[in-house]
Protein backbone atom coordinates (compact mmCIF):
# COMPACT_ATOMS: atom_id res chain seq x y z
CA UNK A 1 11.32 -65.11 -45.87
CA UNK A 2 8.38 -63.80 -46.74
CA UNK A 3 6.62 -65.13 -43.09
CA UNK A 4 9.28 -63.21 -41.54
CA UNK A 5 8.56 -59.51 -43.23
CA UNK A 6 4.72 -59.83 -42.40
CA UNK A 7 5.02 -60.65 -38.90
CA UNK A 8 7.63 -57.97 -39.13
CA UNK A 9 5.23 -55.35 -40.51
CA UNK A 10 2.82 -56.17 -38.37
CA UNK A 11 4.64 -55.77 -35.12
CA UNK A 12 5.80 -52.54 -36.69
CA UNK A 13 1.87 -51.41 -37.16
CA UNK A 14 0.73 -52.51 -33.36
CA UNK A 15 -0.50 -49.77 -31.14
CA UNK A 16 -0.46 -48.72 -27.91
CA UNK A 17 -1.78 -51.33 -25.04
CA UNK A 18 -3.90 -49.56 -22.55
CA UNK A 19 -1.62 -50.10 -19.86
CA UNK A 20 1.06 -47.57 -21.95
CA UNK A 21 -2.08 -45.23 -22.21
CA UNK A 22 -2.68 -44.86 -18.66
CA UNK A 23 0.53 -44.59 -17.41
CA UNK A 24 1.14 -41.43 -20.73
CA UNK A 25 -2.34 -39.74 -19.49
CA UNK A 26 -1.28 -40.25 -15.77
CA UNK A 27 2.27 -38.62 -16.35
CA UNK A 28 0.48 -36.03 -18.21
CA UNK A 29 -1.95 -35.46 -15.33
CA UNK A 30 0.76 -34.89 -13.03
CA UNK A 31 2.81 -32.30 -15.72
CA UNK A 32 -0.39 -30.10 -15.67
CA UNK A 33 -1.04 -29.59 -12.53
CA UNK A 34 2.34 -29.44 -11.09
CA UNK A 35 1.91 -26.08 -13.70
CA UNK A 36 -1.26 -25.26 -12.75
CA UNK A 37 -0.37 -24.99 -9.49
CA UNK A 38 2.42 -22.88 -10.40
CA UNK A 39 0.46 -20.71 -12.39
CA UNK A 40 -1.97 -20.46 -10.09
CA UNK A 41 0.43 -19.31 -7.03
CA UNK A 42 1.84 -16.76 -9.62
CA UNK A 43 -1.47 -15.17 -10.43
CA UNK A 44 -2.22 -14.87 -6.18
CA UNK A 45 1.18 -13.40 -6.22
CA UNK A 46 0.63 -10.99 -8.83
CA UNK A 47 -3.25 -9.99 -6.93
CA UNK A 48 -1.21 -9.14 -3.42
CA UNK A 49 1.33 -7.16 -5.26
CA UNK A 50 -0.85 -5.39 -7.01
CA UNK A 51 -2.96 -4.55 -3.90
CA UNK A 52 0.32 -3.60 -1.98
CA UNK A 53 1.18 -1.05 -4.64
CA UNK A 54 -2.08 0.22 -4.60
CA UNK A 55 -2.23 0.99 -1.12
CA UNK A 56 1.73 2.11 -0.94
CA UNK A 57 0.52 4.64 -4.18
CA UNK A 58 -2.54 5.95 -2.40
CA UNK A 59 -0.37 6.78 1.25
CA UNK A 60 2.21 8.41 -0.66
CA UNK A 61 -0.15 10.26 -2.50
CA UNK A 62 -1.91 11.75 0.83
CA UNK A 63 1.64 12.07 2.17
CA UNK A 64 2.70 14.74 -0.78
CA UNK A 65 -0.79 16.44 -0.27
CA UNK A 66 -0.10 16.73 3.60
CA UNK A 67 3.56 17.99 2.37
CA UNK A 68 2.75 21.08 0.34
CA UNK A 69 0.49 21.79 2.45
CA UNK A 70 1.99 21.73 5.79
CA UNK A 71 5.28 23.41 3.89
CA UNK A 72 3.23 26.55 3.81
CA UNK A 73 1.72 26.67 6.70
CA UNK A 74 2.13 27.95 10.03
CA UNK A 75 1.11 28.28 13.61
CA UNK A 76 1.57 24.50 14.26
CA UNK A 77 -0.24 23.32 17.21
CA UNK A 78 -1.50 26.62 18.53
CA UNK A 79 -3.38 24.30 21.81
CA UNK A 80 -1.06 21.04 22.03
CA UNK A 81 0.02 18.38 19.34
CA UNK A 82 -0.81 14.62 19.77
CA UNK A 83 1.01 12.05 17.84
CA UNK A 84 -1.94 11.25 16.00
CA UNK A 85 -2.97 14.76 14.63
CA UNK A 86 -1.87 18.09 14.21
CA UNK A 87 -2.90 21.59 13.74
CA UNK A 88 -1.82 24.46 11.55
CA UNK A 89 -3.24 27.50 9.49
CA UNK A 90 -2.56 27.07 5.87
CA UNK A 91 -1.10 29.52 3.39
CA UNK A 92 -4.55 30.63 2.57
CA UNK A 93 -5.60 31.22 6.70
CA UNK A 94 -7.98 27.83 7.02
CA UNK A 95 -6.99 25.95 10.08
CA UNK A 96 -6.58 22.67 9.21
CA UNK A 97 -6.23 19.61 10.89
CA UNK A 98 -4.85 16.45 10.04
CA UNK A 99 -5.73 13.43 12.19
CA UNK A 100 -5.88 9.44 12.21
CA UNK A 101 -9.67 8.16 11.69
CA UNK A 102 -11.34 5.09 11.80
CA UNK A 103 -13.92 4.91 9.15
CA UNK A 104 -17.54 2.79 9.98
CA UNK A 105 -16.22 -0.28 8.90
CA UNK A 106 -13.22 -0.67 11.04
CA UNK A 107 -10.28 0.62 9.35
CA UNK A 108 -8.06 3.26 9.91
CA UNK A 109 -7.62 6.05 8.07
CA UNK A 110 -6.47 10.16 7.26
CA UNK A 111 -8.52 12.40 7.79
CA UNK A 112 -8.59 16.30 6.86
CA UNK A 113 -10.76 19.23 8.54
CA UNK A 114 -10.93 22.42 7.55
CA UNK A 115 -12.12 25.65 10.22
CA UNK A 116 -13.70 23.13 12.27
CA UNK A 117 -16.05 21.51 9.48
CA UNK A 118 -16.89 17.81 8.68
CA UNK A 119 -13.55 15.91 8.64
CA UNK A 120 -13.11 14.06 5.37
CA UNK A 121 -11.46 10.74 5.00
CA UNK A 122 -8.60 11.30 2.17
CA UNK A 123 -7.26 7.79 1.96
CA UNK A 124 -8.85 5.74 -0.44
CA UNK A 125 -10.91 3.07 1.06
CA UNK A 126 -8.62 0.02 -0.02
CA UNK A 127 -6.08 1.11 2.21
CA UNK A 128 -5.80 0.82 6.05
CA UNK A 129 -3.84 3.21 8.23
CA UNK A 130 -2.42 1.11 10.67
CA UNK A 131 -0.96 4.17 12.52
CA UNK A 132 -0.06 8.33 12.31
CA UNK A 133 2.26 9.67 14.07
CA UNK A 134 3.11 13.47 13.31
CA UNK A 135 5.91 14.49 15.38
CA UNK A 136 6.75 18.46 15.57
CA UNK A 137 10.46 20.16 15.51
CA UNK A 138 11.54 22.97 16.47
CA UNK A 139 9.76 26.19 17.38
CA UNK A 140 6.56 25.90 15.82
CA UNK A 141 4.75 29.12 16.81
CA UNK A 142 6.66 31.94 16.51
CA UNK A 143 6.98 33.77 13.21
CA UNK A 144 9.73 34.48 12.32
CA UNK A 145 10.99 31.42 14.10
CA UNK A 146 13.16 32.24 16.76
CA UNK A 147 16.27 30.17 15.23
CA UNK A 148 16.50 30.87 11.12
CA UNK A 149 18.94 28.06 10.29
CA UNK A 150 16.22 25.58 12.39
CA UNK A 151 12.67 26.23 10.52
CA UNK A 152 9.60 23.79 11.94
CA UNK A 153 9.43 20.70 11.07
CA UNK A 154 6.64 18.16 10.94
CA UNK A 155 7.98 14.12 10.47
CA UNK A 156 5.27 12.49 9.15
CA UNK A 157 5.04 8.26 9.92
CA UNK A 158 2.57 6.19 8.33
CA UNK A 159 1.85 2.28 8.96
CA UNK A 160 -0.72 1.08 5.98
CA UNK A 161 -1.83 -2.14 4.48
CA UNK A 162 -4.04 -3.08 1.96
CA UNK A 163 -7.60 -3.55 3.50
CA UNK A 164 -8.76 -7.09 4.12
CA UNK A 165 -10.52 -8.91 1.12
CA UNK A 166 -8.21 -6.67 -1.65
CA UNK A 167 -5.88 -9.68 -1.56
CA UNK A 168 -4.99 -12.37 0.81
CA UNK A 169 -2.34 -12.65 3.22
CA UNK A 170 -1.74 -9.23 2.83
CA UNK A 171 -3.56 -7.41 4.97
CA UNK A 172 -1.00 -8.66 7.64
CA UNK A 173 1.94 -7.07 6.28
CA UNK A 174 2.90 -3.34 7.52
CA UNK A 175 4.19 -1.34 5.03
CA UNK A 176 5.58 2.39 6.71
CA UNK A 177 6.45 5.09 5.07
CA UNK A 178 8.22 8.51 6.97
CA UNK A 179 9.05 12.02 5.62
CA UNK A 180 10.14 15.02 7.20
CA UNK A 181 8.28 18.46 6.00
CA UNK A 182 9.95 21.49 7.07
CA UNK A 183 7.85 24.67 6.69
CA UNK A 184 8.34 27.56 4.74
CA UNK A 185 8.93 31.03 6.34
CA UNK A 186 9.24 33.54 3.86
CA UNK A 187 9.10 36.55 6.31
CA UNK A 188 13.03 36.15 6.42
């Protein structure tokens, strides 16, 4: 009996053959970098939304600026309008115009002049203005206008995406963003 418990104990004691080894760091290979991969796609994820929120933040940004401002102005397009810029004297009598730019390095964006001086890019330079199109309602010269109850109105259509290199594959995607702005009169 005695025979029997050693061989026992020893079989108990044995370790692992290398063949069991391989295949345990093999299987574990494969675990980690099926996660790493995951991980890894989540991170790229996480870049591209953050570069999409970015550039959504910044438009909407220069949309609200181009609100207030063109809520208090007047004279809209005293010449003609194009779809791409527009004209107007602000509440404190600068003409101002509003217009779709390309900057030196290829992409689009807003710019802003002011009585006929430099025009200044107001996007930030991560974002690309794909298009502008600033469409005017309604009788924008006359003050007071000649229908109360239908004031001027500017809509306001952006196409933007995140500039190539902030993150990739996502320089393709369009994001747009409209508003309407209807201006103030307070001669009524």
């Amino acid at each position: 009996m005695r025979i029997n418990i050693c061989r026992k104990s020893r079989l108990g004691r044995r370790g692992f053959t290398i063949v069991e080894l391989l295949v345990s760091i093999g299987l574990f290979g494969v675990i980690v970098s099926i996660a790493m991969g995951g991980f890894v796609r989540a991170l790229r994820t996480q870049k591209q939304i953050v570069a999409l929120i970015t550039a959504s933040s910044n438009a909407s940004l220069v949309i609200e600026q181009m609100s207030r401002e063109i809520r208090t102005g007047f004279n809209f397009c005293p010449s003609a309008c194009s779809s791409d810029s527009l004209n107007f004297m602000n509440s404190k009598g600068e003409t101002v115009v509003y217009s779709f730019g390309t900057a030196p390095e290829g992409y689009g964006t807003i710019t802003r002049q002011v009585n006929a001086g430099v025009a200044k890019q107001i996007t930030a330079e991560s974002v690309n203005i794909r298009y502008l199109n600033l469409i005017p309602l309604g009788d924008l010269n006359s003050s007071p206008p000649l229908d109360p109850l239908y004031p001027p109105r500017i809509t306001i259509l952006v196409g933007l995406s995140p500039r190539a290199g902030q993150a990739a594959n996502v320089s393709e995607n369009i994001t747009n963003i409209q508003t309407t702005v209807s201006a103030r009169n307070f001669s009524l």
